[in-house]
N, C-alpha and C. Protein backbone atom coordinates (compact mmCIF):
# COMPACT_ATOMS: atom_id res chain seq x y z
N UNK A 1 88.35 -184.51 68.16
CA UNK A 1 87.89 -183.86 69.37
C UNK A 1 89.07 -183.60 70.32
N UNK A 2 90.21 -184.37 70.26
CA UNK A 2 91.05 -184.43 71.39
C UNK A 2 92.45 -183.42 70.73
N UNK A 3 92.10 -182.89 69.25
CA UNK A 3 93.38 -182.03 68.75
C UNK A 3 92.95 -180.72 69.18
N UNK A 4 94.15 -179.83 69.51
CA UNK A 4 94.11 -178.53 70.27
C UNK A 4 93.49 -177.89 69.42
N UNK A 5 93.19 -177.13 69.41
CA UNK A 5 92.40 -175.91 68.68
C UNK A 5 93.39 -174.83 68.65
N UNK A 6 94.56 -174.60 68.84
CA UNK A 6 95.38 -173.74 68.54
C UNK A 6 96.68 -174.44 67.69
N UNK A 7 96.40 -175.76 67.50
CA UNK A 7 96.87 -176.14 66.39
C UNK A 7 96.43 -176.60 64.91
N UNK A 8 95.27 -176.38 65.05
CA UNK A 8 94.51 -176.07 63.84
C UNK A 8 95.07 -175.66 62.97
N UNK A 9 95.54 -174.46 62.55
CA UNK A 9 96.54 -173.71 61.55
C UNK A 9 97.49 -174.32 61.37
N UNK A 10 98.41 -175.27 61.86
CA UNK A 10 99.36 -175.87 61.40
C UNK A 10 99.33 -176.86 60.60
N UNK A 11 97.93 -177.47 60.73
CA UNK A 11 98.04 -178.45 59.79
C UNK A 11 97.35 -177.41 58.50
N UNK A 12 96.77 -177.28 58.30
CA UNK A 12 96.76 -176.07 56.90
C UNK A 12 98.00 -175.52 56.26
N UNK A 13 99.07 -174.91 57.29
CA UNK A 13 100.29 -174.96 56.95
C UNK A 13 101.58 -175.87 55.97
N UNK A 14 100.99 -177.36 57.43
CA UNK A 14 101.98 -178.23 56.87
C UNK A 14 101.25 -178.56 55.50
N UNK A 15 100.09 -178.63 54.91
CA UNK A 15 99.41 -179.13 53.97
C UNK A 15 100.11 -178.32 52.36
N UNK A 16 99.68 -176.70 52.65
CA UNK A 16 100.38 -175.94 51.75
C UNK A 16 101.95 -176.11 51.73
N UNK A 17 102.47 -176.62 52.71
CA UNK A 17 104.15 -176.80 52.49
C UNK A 17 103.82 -177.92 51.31
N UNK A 18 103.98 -178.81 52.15
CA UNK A 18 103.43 -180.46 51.46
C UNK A 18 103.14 -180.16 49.76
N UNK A 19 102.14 -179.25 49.49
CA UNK A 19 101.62 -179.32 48.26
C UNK A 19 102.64 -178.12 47.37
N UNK A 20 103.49 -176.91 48.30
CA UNK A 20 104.48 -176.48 47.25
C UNK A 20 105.81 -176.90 47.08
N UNK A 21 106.17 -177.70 48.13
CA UNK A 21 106.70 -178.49 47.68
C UNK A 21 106.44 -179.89 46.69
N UNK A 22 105.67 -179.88 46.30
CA UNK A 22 105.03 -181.43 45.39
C UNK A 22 105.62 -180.55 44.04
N UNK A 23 104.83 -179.20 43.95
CA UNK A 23 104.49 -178.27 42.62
C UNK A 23 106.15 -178.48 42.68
N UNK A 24 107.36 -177.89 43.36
CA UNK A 24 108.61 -177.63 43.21
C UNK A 24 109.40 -178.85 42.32
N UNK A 25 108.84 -179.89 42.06
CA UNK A 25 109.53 -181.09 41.81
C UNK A 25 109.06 -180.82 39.95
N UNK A 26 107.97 -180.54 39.90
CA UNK A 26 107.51 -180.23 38.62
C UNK A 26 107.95 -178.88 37.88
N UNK A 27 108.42 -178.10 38.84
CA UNK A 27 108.73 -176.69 38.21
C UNK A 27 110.11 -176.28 37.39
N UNK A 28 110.34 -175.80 36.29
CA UNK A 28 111.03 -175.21 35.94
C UNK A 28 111.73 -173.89 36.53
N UNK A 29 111.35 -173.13 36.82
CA UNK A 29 111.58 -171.72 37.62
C UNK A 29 111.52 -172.10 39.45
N UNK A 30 112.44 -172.24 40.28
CA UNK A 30 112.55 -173.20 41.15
C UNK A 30 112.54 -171.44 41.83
N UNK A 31 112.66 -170.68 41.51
CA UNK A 31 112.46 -169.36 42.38
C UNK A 31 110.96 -168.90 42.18
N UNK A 32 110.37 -169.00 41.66
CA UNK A 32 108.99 -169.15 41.98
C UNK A 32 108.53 -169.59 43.33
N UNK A 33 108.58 -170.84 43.78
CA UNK A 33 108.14 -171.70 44.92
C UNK A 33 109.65 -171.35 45.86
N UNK A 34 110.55 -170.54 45.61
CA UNK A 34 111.07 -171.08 47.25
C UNK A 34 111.19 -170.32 48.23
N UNK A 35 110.50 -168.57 47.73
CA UNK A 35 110.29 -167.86 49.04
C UNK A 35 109.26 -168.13 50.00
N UNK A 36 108.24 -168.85 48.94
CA UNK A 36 106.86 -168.91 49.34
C UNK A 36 107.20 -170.45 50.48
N UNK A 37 107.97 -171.20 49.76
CA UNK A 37 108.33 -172.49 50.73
C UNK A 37 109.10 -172.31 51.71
N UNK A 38 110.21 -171.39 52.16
CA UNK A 38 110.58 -170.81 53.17
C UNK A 38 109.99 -170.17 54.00
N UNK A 39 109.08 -169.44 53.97
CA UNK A 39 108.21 -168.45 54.28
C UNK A 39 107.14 -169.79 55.12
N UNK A 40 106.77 -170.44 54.55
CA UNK A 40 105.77 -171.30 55.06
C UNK A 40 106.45 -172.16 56.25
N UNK A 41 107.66 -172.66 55.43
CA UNK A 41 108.42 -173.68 56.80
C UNK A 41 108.79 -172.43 57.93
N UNK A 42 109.10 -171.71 57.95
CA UNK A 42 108.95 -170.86 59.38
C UNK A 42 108.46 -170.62 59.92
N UNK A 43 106.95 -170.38 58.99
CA UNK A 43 106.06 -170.10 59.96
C UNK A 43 105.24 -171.13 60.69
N UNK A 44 105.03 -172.32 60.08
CA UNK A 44 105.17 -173.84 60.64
C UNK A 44 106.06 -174.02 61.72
N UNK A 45 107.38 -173.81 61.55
CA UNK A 45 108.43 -174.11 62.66
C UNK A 45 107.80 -173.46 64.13
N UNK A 46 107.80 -172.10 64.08
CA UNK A 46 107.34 -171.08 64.99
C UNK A 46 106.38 -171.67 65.24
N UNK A 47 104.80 -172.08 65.09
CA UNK A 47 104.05 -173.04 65.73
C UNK A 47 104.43 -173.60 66.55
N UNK A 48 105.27 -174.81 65.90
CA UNK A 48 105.30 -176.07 66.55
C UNK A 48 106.13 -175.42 67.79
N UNK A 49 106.97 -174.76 67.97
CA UNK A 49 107.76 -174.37 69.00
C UNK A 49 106.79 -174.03 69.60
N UNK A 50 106.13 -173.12 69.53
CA UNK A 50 105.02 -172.43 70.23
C UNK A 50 103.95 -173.24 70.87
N UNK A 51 103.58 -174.58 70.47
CA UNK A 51 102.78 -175.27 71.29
C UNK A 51 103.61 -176.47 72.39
N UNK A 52 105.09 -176.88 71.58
CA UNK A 52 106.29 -177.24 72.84
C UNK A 52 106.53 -176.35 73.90
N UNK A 53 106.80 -175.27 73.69
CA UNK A 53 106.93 -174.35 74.86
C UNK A 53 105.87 -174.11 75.60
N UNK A 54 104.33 -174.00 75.23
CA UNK A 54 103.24 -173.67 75.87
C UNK A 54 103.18 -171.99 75.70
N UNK A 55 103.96 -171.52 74.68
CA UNK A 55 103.41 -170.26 74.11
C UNK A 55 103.02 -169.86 73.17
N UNK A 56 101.59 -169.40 73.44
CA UNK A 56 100.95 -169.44 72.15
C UNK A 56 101.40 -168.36 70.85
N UNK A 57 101.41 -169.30 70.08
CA UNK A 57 101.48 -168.53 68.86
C UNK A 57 100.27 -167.87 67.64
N UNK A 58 100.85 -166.56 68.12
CA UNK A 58 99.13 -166.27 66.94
C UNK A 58 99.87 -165.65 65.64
N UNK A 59 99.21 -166.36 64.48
CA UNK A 59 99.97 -165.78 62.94
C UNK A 59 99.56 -164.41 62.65
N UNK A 60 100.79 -163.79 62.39
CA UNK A 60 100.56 -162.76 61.91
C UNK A 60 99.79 -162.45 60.89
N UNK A 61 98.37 -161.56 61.04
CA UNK A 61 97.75 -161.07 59.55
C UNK A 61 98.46 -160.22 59.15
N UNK A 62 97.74 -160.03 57.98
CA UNK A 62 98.50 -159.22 56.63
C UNK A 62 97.21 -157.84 57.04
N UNK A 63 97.66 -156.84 57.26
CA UNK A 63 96.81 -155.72 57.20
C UNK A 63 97.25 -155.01 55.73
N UNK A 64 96.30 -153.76 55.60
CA UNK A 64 96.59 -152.86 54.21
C UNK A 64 97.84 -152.21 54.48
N UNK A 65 98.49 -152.07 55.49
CA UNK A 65 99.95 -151.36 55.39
C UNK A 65 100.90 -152.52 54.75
N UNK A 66 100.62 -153.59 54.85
CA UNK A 66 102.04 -154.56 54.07
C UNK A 66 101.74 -154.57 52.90
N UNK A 67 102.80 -154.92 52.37
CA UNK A 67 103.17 -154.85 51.16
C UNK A 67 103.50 -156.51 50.41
C-alpha cells in the first residue's frame, strides 16, 4: 500500500533484468541476451533517476512506426 504507483514498472523491469541475466550465465551465444540486457538496465536506470529527482518518468511505448 505504501509503494508508489509510479514505481510499479520498475520492479517488472528489475525482475526481467534479474531473470536475463540468470539465462546469460547459461548461454552459449552471449549476444543474444546483451542488447536486450542493456536495453533493460537503462531503462531501469532512467526510472530510478526519475523518481530521485521527482521527475516522472513515463516508458516509452512501442507504436507501429518502430521497428
Amino acid at each position: 500500500a505504501n509503494f508508489p504507483d509510479e514505481a510499479e514498472h520498475l520492479v517488472v523491469l528489475r525482475a526481467a533484468l534479474t531473470a536475463l541475466e540468470y539465462k546469460l550465465n547459461f548461454e552459449e551465444d552471449v549476444e543474444l541476451y546483451s542488447p536486450m540486457i542493456t536495453n533493460l538496465r537503462n531503462e531501469y536506470q532512467q526510472g530510478i533517476l526519475a523518481l530521485q529527482t521527482g521527475k516522472l518518468y513515463t516508458p516509452r511505448k512501442k507504436d507501429d512506426n518502430d521497428s
